[in-house]
C-alpha atoms as a PDB file:
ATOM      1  CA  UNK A   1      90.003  51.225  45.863  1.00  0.00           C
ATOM      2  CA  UNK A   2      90.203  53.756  42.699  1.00  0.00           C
ATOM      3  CA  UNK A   3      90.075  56.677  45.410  1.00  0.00           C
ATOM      4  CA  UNK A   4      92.719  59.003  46.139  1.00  0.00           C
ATOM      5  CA  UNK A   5      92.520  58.648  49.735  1.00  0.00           C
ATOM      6  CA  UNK A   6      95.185  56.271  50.324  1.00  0.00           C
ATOM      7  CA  UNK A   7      94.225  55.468  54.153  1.00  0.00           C
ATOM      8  CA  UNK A   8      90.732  54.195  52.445  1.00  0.00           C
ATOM      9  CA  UNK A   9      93.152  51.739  50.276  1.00  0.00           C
ATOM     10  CA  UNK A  10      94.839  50.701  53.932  1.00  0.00           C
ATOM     11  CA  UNK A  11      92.340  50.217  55.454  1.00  0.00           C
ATOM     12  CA  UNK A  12      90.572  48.179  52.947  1.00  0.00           C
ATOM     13  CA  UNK A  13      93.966  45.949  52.832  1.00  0.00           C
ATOM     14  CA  UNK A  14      93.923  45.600  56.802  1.00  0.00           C
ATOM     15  CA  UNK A  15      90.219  44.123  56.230  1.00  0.00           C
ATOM     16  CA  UNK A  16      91.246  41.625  53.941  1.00  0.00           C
ATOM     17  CA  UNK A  17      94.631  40.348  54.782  1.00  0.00           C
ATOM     18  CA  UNK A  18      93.898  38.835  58.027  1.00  0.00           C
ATOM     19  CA  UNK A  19      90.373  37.520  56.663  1.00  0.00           C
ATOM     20  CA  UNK A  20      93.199  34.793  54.825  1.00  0.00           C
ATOM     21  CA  UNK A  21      90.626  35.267  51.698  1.00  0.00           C
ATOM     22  CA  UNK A  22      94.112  36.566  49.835  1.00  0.00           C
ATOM     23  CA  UNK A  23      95.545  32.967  50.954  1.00  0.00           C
ATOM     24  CA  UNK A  24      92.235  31.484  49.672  1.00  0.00           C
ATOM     25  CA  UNK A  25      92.379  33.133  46.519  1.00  0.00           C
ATOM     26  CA  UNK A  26      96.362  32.771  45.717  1.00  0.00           C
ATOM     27  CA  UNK A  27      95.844  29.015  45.933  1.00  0.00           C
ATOM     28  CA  UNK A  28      93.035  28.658  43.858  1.00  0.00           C
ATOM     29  CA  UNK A  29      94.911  30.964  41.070  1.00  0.00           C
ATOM     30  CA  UNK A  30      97.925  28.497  41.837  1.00  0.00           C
ATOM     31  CA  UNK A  31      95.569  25.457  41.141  1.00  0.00           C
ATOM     32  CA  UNK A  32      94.128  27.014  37.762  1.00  0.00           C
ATOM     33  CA  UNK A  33      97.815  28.121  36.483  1.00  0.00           C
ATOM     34  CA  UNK A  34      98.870  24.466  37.090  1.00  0.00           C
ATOM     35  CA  UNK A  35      95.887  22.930  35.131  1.00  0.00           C
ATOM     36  CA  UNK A  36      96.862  25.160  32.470  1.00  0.00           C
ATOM     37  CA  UNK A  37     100.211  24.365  32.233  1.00  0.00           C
ATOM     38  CA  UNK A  38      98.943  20.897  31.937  1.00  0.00           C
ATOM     39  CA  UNK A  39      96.666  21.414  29.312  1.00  0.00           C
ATOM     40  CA  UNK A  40      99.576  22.912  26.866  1.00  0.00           C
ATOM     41  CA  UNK A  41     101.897  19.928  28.182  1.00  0.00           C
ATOM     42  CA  UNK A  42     101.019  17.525  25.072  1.00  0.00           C
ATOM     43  CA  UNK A  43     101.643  20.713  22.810  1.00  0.00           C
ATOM     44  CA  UNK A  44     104.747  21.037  20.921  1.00  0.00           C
ATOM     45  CA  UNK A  45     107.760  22.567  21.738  1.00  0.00           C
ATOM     46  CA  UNK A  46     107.295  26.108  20.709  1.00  0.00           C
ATOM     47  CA  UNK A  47     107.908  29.972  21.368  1.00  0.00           C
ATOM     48  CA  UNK A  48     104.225  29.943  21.559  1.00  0.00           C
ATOM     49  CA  UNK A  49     103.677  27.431  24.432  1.00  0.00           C
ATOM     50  CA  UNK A  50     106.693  28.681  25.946  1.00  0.00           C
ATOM     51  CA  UNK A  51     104.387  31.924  26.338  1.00  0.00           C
ATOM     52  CA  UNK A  52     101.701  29.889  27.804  1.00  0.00           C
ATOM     53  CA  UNK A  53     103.444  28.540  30.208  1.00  0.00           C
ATOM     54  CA  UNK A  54     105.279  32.031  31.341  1.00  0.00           C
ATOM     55  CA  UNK A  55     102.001  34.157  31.101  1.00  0.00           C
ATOM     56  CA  UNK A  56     100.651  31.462  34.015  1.00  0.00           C
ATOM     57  CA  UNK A  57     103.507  31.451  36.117  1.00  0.00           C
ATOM     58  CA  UNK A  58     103.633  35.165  36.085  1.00  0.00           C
ATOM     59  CA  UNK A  59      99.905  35.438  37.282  1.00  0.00           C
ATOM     60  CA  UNK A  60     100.810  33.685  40.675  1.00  0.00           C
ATOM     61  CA  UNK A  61     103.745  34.959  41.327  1.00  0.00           C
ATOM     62  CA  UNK A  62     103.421  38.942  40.822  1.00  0.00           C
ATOM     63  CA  UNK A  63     104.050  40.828  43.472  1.00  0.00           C
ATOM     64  CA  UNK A  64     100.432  42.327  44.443  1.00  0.00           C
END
């Protein structure tokens, strides 16, 4: 993927897309952001868990 040829890149991508691992592995990063979000739940109301909770939504929802 680090190669300058971008039709390598494509053609990597048109592998893997249709394979639905990319489905597969959005949902499991979905499942681990929400368990994280529930483990700073109980945690006080802070800039800090605020953080938390924005660093794990960002993971799943980046455009890729």
């Amino acid at each position: 993927m680090t190669s300058p040829d971008a039709d390598k890149s494509e053609r990597i991508r048109n592998l893997i897309l249709p394979s639905g691992s990319m489905d597969y592995a959005r949902s499991k990063a979905r499942e681990h952001a929400n368990r994280a979000r529930e483990a700073v739940a109980d945690l006080p109301d802070s800039d800090a868990r605020r953080v938390l909770e924005l660093m794990a939504e960002f993971v799943v929802s980046r455009p890729l």
